[in-house]
PDB file of N, CA and C in Angstrom:
ATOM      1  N   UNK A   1      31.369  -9.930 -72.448  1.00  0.00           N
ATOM      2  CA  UNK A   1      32.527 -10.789 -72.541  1.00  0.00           C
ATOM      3  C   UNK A   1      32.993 -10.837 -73.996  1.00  0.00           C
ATOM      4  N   UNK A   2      34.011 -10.759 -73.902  1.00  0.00           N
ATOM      5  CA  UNK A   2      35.010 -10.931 -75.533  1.00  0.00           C
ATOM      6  C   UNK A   2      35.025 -12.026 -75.610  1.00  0.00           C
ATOM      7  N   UNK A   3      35.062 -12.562 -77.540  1.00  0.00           N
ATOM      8  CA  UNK A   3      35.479 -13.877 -77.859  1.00  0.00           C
ATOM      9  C   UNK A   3      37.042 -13.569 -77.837  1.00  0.00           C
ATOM     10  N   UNK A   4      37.815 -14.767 -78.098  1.00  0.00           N
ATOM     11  CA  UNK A   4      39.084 -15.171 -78.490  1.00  0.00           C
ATOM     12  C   UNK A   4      39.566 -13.968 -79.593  1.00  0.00           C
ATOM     13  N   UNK A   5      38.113 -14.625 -80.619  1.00  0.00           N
ATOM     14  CA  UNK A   5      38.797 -13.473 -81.695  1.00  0.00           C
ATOM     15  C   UNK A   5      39.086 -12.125 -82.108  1.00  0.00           C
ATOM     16  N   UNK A   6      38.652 -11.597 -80.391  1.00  0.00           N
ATOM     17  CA  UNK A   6      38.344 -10.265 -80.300  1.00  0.00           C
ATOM     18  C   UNK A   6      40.026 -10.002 -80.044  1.00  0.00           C
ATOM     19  N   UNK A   7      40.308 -10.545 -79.448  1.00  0.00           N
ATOM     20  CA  UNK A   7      41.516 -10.274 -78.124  1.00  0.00           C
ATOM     21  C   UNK A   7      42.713 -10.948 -78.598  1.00  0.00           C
ATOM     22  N   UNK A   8      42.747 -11.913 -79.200  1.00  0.00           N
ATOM     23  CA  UNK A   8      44.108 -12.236 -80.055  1.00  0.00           C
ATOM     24  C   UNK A   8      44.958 -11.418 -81.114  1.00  0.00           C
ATOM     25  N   UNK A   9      46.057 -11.346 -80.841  1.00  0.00           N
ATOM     26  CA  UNK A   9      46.811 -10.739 -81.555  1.00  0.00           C
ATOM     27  C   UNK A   9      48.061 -11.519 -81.816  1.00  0.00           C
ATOM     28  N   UNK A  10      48.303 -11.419 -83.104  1.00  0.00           N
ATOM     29  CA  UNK A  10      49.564 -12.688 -83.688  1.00  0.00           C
ATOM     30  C   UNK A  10      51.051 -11.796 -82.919  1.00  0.00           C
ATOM     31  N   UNK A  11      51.757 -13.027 -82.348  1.00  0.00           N
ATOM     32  CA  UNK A  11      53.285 -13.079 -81.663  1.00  0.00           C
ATOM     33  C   UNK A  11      54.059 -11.794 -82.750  1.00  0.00           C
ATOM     34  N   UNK A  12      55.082 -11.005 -82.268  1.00  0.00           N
ATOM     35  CA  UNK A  12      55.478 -10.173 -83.129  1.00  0.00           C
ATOM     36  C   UNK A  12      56.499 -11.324 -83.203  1.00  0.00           C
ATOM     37  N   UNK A  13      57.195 -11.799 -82.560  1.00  0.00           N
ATOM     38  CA  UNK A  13      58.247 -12.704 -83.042  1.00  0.00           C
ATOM     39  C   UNK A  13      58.179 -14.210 -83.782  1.00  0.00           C
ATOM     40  N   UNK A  14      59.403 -14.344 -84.604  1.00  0.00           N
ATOM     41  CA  UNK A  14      58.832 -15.400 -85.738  1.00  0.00           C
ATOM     42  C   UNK A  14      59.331 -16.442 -84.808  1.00  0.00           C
ATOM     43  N   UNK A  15      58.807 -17.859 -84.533  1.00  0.00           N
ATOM     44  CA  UNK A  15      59.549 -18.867 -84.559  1.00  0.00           C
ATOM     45  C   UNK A  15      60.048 -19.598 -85.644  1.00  0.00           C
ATOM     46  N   UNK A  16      61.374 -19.998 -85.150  1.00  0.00           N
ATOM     47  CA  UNK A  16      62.353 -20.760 -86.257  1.00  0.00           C
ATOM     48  C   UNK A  16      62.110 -22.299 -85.496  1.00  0.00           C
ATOM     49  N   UNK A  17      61.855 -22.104 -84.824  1.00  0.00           N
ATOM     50  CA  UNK A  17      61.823 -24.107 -84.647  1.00  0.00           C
ATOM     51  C   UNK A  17      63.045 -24.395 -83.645  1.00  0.00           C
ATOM     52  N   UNK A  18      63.250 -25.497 -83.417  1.00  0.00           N
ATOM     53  CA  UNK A  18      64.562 -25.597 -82.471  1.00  0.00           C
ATOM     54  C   UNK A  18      65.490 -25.716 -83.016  1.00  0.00           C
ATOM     55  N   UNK A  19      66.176 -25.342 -82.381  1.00  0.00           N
ATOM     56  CA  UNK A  19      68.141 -25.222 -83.005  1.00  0.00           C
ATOM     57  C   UNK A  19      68.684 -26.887 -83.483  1.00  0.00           C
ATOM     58  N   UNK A  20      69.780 -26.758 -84.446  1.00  0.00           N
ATOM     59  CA  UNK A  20      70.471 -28.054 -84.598  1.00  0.00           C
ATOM     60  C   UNK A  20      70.759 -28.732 -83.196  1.00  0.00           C
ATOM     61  N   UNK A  21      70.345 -29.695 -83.025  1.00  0.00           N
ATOM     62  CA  UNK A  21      71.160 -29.992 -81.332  1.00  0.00           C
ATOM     63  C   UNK A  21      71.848 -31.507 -81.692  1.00  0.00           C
ATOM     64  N   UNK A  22      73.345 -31.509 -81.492  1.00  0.00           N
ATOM     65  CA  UNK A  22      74.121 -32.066 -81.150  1.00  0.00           C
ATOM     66  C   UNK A  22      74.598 -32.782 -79.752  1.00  0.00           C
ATOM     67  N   UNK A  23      75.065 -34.168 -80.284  1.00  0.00           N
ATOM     68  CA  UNK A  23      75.198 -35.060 -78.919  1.00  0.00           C
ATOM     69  C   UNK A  23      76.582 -35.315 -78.720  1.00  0.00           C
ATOM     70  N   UNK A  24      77.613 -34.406 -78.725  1.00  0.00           N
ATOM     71  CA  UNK A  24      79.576 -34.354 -78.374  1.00  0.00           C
ATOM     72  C   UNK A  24      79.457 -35.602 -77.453  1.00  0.00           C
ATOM     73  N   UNK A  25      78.754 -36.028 -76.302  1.00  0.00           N
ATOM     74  CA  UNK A  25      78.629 -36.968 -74.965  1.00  0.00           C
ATOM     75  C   UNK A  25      78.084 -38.376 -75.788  1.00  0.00           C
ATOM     76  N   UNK A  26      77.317 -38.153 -76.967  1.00  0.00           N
ATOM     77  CA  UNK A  26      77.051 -40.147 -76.805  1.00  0.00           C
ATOM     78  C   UNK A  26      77.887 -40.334 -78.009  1.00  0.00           C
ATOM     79  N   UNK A  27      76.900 -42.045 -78.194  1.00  0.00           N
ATOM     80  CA  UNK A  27      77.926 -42.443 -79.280  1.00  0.00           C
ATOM     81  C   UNK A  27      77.553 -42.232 -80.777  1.00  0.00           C
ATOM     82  N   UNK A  28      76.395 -41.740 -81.063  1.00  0.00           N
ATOM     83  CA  UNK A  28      76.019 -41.322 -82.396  1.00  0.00           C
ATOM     84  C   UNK A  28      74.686 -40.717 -81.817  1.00  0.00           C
ATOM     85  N   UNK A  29      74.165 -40.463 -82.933  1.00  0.00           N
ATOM     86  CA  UNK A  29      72.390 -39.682 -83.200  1.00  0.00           C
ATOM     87  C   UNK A  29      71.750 -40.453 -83.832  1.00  0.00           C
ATOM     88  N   UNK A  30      70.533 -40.258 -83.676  1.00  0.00           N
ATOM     89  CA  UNK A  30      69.743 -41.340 -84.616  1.00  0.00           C
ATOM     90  C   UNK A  30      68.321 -40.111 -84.394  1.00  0.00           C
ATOM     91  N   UNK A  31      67.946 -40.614 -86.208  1.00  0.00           N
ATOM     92  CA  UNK A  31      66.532 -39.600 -86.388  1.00  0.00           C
ATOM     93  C   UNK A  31      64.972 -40.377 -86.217  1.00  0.00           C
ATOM     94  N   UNK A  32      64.620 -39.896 -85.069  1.00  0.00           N
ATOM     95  CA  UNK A  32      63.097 -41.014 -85.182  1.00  0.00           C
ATOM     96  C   UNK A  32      62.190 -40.620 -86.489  1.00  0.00           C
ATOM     97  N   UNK A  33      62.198 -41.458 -87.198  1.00  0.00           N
ATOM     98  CA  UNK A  33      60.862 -41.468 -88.095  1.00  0.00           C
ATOM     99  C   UNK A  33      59.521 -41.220 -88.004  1.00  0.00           C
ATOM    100  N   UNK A  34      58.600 -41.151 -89.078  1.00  0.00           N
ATOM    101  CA  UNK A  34      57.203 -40.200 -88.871  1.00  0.00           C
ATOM    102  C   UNK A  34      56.580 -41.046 -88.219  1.00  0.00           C
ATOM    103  N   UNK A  35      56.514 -42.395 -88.073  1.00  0.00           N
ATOM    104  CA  UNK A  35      55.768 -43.647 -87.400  1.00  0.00           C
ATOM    105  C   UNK A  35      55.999 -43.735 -85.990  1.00  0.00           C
ATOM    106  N   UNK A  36      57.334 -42.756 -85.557  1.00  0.00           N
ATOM    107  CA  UNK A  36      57.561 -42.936 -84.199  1.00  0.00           C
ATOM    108  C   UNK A  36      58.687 -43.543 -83.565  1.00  0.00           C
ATOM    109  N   UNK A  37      59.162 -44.233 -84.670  1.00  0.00           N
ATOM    110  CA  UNK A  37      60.056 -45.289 -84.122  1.00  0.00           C
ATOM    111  C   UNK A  37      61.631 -44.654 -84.247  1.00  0.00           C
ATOM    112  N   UNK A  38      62.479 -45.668 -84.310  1.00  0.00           N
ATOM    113  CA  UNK A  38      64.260 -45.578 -84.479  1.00  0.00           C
ATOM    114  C   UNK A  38      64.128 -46.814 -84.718  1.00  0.00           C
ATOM    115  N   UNK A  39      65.468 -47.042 -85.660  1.00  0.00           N
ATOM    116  CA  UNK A  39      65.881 -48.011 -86.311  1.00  0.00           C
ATOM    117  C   UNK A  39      67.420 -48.556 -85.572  1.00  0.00           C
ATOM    118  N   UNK A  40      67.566 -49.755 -84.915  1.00  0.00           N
ATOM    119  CA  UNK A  40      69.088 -49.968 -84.976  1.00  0.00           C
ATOM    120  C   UNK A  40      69.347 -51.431 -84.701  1.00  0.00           C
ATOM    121  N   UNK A  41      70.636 -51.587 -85.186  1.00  0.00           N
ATOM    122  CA  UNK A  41      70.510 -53.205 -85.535  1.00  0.00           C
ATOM    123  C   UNK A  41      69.539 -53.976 -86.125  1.00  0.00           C
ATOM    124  N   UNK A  42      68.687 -53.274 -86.931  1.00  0.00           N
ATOM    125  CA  UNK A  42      68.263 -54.073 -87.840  1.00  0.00           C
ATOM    126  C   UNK A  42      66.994 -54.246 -87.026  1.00  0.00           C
ATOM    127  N   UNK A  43      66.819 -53.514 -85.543  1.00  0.00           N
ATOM    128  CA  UNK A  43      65.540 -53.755 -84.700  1.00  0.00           C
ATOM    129  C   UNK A  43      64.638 -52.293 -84.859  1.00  0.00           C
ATOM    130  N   UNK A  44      62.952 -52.232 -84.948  1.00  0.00           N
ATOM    131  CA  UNK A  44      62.700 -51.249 -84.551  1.00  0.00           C
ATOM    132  C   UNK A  44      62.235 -51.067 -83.371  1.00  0.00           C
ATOM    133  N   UNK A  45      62.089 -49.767 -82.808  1.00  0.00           N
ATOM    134  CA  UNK A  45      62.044 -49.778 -81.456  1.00  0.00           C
ATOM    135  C   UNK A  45      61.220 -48.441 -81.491  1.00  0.00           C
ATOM    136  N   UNK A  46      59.654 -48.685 -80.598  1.00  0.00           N
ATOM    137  CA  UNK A  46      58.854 -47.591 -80.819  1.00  0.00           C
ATOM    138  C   UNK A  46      59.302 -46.629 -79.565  1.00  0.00           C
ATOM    139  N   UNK A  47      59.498 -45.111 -79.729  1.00  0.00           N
ATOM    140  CA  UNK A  47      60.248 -43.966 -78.779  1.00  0.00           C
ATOM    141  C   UNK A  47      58.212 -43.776 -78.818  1.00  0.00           C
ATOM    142  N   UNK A  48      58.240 -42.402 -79.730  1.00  0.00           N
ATOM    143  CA  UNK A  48      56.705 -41.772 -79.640  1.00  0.00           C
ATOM    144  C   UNK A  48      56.865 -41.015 -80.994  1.00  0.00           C
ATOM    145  N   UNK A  49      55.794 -41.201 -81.367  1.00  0.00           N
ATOM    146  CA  UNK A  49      55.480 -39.876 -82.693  1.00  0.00           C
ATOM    147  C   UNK A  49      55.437 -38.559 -82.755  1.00  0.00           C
ATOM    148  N   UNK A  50      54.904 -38.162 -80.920  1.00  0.00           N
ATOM    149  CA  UNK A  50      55.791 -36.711 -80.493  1.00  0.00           C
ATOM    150  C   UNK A  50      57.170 -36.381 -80.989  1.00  0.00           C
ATOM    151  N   UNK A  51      57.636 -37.680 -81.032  1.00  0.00           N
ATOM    152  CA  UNK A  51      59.475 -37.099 -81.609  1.00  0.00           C
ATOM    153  C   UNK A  51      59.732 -37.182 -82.514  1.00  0.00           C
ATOM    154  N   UNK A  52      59.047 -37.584 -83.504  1.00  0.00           N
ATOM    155  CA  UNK A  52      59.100 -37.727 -84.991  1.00  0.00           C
ATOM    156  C   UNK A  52      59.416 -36.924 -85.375  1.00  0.00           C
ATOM    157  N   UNK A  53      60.962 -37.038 -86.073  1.00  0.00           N
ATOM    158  CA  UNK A  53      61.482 -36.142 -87.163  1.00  0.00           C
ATOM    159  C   UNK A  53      62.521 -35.227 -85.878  1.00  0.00           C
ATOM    160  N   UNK A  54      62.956 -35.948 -84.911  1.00  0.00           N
ATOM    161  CA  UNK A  54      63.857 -35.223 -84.398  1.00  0.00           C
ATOM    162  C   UNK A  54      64.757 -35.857 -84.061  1.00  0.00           C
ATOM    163  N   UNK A  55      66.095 -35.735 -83.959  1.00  0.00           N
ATOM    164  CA  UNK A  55      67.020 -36.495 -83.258  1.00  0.00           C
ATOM    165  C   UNK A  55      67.508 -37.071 -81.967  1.00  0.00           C
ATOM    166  N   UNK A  56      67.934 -38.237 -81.852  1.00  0.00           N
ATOM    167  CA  UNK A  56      68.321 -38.298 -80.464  1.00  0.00           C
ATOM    168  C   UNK A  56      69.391 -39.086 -80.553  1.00  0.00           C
ATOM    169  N   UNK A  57      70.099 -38.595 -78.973  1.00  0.00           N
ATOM    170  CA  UNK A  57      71.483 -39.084 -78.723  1.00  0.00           C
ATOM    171  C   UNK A  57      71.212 -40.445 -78.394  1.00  0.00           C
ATOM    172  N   UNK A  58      72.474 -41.185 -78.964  1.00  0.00           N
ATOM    173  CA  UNK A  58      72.188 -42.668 -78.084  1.00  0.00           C
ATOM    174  C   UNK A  58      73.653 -43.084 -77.634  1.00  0.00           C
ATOM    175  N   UNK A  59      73.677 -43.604 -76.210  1.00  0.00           N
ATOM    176  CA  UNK A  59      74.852 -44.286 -75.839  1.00  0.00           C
ATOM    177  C   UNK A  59      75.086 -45.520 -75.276  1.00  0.00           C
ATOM    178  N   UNK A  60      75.701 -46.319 -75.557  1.00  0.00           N
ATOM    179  CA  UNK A  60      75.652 -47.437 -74.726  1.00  0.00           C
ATOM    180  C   UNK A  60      76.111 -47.469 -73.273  1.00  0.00           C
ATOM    181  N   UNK A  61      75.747 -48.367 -72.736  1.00  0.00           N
ATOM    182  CA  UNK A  61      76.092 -48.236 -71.031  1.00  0.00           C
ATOM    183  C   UNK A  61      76.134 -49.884 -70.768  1.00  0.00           C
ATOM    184  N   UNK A  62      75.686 -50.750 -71.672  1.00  0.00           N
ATOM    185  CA  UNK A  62      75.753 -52.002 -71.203  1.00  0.00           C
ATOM    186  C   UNK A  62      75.293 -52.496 -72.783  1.00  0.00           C
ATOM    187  N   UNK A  63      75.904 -53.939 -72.601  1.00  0.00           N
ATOM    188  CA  UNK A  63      75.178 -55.045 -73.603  1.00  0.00           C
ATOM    189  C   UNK A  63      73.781 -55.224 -73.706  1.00  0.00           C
ATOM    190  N   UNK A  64      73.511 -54.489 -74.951  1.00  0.00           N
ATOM    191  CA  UNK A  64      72.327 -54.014 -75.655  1.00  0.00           C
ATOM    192  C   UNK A  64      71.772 -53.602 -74.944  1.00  0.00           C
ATOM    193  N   UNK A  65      72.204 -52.661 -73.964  1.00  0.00           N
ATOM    194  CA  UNK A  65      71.520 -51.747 -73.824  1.00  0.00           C
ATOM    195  C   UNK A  65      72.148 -49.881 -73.719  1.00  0.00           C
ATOM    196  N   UNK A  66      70.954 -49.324 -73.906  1.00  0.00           N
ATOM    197  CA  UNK A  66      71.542 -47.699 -74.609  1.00  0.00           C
ATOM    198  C   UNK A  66      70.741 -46.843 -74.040  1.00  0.00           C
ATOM    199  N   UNK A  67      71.575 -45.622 -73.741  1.00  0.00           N
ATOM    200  CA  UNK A  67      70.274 -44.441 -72.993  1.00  0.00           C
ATOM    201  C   UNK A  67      70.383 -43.538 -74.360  1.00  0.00           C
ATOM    202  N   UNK A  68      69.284 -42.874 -73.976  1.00  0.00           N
ATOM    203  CA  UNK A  68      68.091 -42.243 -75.170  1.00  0.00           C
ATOM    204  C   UNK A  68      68.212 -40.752 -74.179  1.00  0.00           C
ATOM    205  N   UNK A  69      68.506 -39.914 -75.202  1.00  0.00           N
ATOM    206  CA  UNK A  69      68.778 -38.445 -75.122  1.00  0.00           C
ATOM    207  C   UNK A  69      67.811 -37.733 -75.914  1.00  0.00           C
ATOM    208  N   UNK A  70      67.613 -36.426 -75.501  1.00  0.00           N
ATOM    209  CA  UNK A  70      66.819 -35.791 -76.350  1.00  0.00           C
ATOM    210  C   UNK A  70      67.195 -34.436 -75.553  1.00  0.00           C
ATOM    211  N   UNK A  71      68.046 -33.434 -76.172  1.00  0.00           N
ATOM    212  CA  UNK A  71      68.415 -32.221 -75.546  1.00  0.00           C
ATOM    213  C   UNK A  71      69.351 -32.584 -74.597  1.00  0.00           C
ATOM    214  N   UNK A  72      69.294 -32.153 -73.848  1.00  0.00           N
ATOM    215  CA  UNK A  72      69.818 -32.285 -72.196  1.00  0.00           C
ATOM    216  C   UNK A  72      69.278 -33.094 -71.377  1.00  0.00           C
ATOM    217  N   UNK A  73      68.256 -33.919 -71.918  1.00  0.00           N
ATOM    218  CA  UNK A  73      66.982 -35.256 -71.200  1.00  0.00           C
ATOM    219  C   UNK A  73      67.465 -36.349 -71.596  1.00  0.00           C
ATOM    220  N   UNK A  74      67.868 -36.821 -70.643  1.00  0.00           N
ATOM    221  CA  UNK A  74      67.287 -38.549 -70.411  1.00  0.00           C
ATOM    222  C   UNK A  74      66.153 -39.105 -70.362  1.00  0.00           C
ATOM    223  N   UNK A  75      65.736 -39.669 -71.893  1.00  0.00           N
ATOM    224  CA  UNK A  75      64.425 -40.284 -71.453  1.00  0.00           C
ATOM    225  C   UNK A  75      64.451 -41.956 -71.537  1.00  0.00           C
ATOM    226  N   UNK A  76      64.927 -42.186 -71.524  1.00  0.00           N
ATOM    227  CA  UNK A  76      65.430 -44.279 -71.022  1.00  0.00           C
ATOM    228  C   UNK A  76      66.188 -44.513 -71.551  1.00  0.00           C
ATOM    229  N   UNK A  77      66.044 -45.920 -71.649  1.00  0.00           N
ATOM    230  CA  UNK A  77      66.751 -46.845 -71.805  1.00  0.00           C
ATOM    231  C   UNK A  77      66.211 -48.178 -72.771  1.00  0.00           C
ATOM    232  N   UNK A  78      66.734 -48.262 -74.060  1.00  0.00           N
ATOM    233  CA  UNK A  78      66.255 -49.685 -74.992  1.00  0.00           C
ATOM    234  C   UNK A  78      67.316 -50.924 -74.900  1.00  0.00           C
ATOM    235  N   UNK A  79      66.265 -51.950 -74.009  1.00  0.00           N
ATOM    236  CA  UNK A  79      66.959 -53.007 -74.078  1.00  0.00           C
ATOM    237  C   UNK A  79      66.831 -53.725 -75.852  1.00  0.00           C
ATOM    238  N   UNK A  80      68.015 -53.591 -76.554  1.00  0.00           N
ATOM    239  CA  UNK A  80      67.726 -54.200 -78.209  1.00  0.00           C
ATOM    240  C   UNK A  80      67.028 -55.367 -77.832  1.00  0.00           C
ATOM    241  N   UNK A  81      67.572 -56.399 -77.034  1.00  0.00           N
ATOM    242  CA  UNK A  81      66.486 -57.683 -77.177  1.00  0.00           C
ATOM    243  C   UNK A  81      65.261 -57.530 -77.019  1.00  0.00           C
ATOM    244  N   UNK A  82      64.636 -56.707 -75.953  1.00  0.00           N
ATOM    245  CA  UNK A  82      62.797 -56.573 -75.329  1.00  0.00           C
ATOM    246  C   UNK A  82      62.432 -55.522 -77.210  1.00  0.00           C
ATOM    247  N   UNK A  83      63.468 -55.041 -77.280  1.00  0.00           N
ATOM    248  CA  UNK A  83      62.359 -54.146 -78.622  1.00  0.00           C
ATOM    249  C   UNK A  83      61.875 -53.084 -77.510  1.00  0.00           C
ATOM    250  N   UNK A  84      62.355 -52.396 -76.349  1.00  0.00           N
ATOM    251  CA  UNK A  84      61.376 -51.592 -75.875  1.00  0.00           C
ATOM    252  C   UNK A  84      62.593 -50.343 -75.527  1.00  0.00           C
ATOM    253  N   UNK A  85      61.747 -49.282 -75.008  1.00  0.00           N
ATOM    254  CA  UNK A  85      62.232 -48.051 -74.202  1.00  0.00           C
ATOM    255  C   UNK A  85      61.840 -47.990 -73.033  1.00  0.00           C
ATOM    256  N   UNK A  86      62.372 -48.358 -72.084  1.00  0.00           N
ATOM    257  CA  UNK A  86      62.089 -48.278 -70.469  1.00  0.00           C
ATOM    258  C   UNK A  86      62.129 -47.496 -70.291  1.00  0.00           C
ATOM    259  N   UNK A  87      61.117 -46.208 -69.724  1.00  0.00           N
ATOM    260  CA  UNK A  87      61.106 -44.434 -69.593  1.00  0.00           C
ATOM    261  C   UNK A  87      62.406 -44.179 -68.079  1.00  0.00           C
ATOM    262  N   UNK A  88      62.393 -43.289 -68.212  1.00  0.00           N
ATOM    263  CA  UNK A  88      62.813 -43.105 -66.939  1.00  0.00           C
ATOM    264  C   UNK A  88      61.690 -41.891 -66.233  1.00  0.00           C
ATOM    265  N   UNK A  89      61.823 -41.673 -65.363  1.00  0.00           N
ATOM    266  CA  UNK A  89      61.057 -40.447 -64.530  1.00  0.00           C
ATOM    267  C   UNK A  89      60.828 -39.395 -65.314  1.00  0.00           C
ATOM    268  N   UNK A  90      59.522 -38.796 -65.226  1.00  0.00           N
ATOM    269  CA  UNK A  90      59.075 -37.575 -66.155  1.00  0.00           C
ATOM    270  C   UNK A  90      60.445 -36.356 -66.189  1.00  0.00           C
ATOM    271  N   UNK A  91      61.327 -36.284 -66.833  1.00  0.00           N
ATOM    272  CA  UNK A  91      62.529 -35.673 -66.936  1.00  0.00           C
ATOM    273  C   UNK A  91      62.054 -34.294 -67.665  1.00  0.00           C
ATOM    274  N   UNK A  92      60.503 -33.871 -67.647  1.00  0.00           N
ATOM    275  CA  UNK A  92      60.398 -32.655 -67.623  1.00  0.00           C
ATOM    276  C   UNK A  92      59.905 -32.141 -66.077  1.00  0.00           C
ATOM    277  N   UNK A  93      59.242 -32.873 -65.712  1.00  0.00           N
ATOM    278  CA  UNK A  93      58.266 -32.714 -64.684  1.00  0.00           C
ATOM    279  C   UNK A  93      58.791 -32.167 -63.504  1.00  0.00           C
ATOM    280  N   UNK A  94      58.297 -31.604 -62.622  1.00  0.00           N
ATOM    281  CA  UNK A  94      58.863 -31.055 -61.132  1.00  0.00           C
ATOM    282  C   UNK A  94      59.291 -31.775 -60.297  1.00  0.00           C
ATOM    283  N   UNK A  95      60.391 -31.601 -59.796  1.00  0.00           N
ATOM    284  CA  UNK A  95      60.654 -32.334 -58.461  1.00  0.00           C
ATOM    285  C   UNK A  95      60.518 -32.113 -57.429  1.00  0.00           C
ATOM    286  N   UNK A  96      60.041 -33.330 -56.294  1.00  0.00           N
ATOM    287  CA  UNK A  96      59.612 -32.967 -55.173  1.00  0.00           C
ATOM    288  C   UNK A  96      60.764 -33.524 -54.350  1.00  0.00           C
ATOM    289  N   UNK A  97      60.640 -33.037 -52.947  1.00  0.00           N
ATOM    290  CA  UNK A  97      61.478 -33.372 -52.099  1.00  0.00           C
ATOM    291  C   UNK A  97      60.934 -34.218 -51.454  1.00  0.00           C
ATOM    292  N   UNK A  98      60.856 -35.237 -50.368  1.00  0.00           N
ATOM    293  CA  UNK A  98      59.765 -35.974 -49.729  1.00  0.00           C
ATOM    294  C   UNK A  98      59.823 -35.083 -48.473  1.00  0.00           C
ATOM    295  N   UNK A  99      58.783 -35.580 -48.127  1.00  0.00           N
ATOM    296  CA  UNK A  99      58.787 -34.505 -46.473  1.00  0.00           C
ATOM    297  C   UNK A  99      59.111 -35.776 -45.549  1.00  0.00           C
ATOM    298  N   UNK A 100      60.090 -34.831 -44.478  1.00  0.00           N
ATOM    299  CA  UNK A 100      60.846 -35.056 -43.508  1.00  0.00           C
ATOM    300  C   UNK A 100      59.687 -35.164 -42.621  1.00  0.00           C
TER     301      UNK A 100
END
């Protein structure tokens, strides 16, 4: 049996990281910080440290409250008063159909 280090061979292609991504659909961007969070109205509001240092769309849809973009994902909703992000459904994850 081979180790790892037998059998690995480095990617010929370089990664650059992800593209600039722009939100034309909400009402601004906002950059989560290394701690995890976003800043607005003067509230912080913890997203995840997975997203640290990336942008996300934000739009309003109601009084204080805003959906949270990231690419082409919906991932919730921050009510400003609770201080929170209500997830929505794993918006990577597979979908099932229910059985009939």
């Amino acid at each position: 049996m081979k180790t790892p280090d037998e059998v690995y061979r480095p990617s010929s292609k370089a990664y650059h990281g992800l593209p600039e991504v722009e939100y034309p659909f909400h009402d601004r961007d906002i950059l989560v910080i290394a701690c995890g969070r976003i800043c607005m109205h003067r509230k912080k509001i913890n997203v995840s440290t997975v997203m640290a240092g990336q942008r996300l769309g934000i739009k309003k849809i109601g009084e204080g409250i805003w959906i949270v973009s990231f690419m082409s994902y919906d991932l919730g909703c921050i009510h400003l008063e609770q201080r929170t992000l209500q997830t929505i459904d794993d918006p990577f994850g597979t979908r099932l159909s229910p059985m009939s």
